[in-house]
Protein backbone atom coordinates (compact mmCIF):
# COMPACT_ATOMS: atom_id res chain seq x y z
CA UNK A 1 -24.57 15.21 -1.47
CA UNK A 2 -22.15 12.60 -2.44
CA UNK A 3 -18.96 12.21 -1.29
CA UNK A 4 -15.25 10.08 -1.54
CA UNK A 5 -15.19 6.95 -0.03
CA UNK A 6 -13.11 7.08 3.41
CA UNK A 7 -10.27 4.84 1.92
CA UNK A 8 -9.29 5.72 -0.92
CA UNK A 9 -8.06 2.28 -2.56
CA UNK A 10 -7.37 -0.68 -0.07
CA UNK A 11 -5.95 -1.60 3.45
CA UNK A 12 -5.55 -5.40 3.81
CA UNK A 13 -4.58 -6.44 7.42
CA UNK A 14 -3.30 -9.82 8.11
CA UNK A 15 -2.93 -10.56 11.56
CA UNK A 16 -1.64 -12.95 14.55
CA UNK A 17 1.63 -13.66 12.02
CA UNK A 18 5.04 -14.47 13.45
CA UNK A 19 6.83 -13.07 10.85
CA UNK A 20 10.15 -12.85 12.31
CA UNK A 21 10.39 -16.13 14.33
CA UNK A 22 10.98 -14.83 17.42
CA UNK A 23 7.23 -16.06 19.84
CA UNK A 24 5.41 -12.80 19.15
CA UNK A 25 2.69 -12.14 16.41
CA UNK A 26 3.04 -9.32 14.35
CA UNK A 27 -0.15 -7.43 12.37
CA UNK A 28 0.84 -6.67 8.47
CA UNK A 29 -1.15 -3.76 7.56
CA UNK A 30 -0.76 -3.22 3.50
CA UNK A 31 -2.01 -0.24 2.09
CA UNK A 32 -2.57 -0.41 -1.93
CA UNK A 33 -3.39 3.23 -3.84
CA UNK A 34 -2.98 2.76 -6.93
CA UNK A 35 -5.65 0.03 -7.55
CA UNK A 36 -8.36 -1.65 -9.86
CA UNK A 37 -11.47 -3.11 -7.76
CA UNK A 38 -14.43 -5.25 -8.73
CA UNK A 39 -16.83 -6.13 -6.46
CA UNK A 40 -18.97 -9.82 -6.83
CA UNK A 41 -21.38 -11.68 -5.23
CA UNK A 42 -21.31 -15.12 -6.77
CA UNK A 43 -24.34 -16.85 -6.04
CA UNK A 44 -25.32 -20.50 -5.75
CA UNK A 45 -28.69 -21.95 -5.51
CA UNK A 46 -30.30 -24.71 -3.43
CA UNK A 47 -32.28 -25.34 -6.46
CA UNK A 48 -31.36 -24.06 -10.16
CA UNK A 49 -30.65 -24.91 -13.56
CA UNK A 50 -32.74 -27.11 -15.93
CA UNK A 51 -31.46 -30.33 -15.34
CA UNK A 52 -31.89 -30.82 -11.97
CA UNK A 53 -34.57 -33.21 -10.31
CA UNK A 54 -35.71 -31.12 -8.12
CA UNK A 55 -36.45 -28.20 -11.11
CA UNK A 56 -38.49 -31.26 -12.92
CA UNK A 57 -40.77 -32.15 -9.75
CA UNK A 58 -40.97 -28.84 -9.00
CA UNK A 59 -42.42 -27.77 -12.64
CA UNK A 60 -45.73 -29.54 -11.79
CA UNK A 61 -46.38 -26.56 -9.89
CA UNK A 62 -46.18 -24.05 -12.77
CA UNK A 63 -49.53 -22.74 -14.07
CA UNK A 64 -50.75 -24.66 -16.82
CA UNK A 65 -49.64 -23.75 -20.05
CA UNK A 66 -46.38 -21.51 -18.70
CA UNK A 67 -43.37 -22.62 -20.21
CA UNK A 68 -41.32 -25.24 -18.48
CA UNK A 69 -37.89 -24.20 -19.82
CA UNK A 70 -38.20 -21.58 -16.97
CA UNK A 71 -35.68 -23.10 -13.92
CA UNK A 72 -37.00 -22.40 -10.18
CA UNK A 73 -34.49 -21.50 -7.90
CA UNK A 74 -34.14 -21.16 -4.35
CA UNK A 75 -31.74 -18.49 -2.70
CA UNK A 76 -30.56 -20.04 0.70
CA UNK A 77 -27.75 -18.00 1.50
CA UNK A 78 -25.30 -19.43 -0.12
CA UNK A 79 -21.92 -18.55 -2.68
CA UNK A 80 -19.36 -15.98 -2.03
CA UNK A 81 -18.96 -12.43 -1.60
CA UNK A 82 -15.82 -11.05 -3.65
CA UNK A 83 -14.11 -8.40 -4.20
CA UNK A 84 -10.98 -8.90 -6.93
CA UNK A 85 -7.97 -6.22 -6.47
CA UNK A 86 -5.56 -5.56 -8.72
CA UNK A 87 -3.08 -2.76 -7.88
CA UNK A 88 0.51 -1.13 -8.69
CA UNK A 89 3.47 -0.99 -6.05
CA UNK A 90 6.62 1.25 -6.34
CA UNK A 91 10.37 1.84 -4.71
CA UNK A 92 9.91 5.38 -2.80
CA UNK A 93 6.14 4.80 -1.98
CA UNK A 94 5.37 5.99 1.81
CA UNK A 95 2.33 3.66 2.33
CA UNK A 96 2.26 1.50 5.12
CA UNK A 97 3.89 -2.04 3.89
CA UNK A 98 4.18 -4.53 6.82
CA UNK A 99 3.93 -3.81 10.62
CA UNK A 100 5.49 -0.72 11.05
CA UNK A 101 4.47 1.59 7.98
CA UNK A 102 8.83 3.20 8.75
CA UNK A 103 9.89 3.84 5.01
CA UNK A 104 13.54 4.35 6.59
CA UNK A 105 14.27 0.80 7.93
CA UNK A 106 13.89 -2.96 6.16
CA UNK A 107 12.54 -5.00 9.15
CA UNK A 108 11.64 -8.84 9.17
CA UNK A 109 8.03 -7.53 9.08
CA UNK A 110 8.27 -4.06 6.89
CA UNK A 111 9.20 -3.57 3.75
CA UNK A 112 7.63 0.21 3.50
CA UNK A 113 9.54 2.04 0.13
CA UNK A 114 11.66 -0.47 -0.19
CA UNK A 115 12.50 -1.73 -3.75
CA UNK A 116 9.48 -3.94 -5.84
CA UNK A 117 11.41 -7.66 -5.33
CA UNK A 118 11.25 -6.85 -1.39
CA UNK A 119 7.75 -5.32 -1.72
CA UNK A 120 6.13 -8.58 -3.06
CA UNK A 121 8.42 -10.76 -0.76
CA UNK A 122 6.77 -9.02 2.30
CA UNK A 123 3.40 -9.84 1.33
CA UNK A 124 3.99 -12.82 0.05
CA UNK A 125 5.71 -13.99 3.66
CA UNK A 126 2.73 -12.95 5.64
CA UNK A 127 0.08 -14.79 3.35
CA UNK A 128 2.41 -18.32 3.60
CA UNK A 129 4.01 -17.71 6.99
CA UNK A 130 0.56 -16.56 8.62
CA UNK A 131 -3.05 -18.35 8.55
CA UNK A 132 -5.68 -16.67 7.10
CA UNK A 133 -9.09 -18.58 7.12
CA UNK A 134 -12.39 -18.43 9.12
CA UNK A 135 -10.55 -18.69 13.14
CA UNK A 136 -8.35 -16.15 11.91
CA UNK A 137 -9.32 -13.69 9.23
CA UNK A 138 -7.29 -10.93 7.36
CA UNK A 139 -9.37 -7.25 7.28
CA UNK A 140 -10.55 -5.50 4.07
CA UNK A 141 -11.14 -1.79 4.27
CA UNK A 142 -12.34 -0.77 0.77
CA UNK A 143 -14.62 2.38 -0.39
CA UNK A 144 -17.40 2.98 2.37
CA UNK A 145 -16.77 -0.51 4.12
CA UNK A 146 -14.47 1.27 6.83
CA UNK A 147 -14.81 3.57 9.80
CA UNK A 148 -16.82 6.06 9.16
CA UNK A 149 -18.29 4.77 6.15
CA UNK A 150 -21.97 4.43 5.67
CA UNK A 151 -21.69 0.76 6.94
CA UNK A 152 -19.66 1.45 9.43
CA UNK A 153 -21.23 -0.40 13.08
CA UNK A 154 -18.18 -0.76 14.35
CA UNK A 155 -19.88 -2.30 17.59
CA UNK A 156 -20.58 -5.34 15.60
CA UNK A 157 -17.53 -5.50 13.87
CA UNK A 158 -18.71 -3.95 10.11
CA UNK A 159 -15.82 -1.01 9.74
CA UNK A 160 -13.96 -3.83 7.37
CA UNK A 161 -14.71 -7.17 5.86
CA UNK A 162 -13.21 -10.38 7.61
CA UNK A 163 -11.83 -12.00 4.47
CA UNK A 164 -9.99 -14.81 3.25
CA UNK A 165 -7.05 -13.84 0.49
CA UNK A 166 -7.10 -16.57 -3.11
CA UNK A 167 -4.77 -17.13 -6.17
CA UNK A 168 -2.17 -13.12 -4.75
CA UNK A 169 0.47 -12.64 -7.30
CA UNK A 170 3.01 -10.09 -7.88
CA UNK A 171 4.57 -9.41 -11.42
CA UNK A 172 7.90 -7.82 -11.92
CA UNK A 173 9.97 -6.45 -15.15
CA UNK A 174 13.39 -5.27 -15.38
CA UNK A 175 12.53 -3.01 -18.13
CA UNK A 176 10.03 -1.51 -15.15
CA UNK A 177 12.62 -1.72 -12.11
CA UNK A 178 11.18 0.40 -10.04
CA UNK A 179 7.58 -0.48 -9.99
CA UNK A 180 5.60 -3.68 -10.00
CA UNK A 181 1.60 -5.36 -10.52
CA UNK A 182 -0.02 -7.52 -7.82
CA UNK A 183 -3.59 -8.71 -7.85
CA UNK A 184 -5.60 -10.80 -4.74
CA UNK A 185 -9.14 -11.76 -4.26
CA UNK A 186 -10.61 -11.31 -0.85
CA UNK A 187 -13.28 -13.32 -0.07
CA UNK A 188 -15.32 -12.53 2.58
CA UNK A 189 -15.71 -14.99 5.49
CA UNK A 190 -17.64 -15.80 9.05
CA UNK A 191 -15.49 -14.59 12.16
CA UNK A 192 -15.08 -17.50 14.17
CA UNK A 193 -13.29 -15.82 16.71
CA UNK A 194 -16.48 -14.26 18.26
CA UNK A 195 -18.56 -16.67 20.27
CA UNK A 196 -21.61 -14.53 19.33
CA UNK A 197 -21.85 -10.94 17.74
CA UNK A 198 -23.05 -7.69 19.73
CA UNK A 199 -26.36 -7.99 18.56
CA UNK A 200 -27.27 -11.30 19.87
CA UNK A 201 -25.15 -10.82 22.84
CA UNK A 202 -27.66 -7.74 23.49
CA UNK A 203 -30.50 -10.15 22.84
CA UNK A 204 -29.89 -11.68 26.34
């Protein structure tokens, strides 16, 4: 029996950001409902396409008389895990929108229901004020990659994806005022904050 994914839409946390200047990191947890998602895993080859070198030494080993326009490749790994959001903001909403998720007060770090301008602003200041990479990774919780989804070890760390956030922007329209269009891509990256994962820790 199938049933809804435990988040319905996406969470993005961004962490460890000092978003109001005063020695203390805050967490910016932004919750987006009304969303478009595409998942992608684009792949990269140690060895592929037709005009490589390797692809022409490599064709010696084809049986004879199979065509040589085939390409070899060789999966090592490699290429990116993606998954593109595009989603709709709005003055009034009560979804968690900074650090605090309190619709009734604009913080330094919240912008919860406030108006679209201040909306984007907020995210916008945690993605340039914060650092989001490999040492320090935002958190994707999307469909059933969350707790108590069906990937969901959460002793390894799998109830989210450790991503890095590419090319956010935020579109607003004063024939729209009270509503507004973002769109991220959240690739997903190593943890370098753990010195070795529960599983090989358990190894030992």
């Amino acid at each position: 029996m199938s049933t809804q994914p435990p988040v319905n839409g996406a969470k993005l946390t961004i962490p460890n950001v000092d978003i109001d200047g005063d020695g203390t990191p805050e967490e910016g947890v932004f919750v987006m409902r009304d969303v478009e998602i595409d998942f992608s895993v684009r792949t990269e080859f140690v060895v592929g396409g037709q005009g490589s070198k390797a692809n022409t030494a490599l064709a010696g080993l084809l049986d004879a008389g199979e065509s040589t326009r085939k390409g070899i490749h060789l999966d090592a790994g490699t290429g990116d895990h993606v998954v593109d959001i595009s989603f709709s903001g709005w003055r009034g909403s009560d979804e968690q929108w900074g650090n605090t998720g309190n619709a009734s007060t604009l913080t330094p770090g919240d912008a919860t229901g406030e108006d679209p301008v201040t909306q984007m602003q907020m995210l916008d200041r945690y993605l340039s004020a914060g650092r989001v990479d490999s040492t320090n990774p935002a958190r994707l919780e999307v469909g059933q990659y969350t707790a108590g989804g069906v990937w969901d070890t959460s002793a390894l760390g799998e109830d989210h994806l450790d991503v890095v956030v590419k090319g956010p922007e935020n579109a607003y329209a004063t024939d729209r005022p009270s509503t507004y269009d973002g769109s991220l891509t959240c690739v997903e990256t190593a943890d370098l904050t753990r010195p070795l994962d529960a599983k090989r820790r358990n190894d030992y």
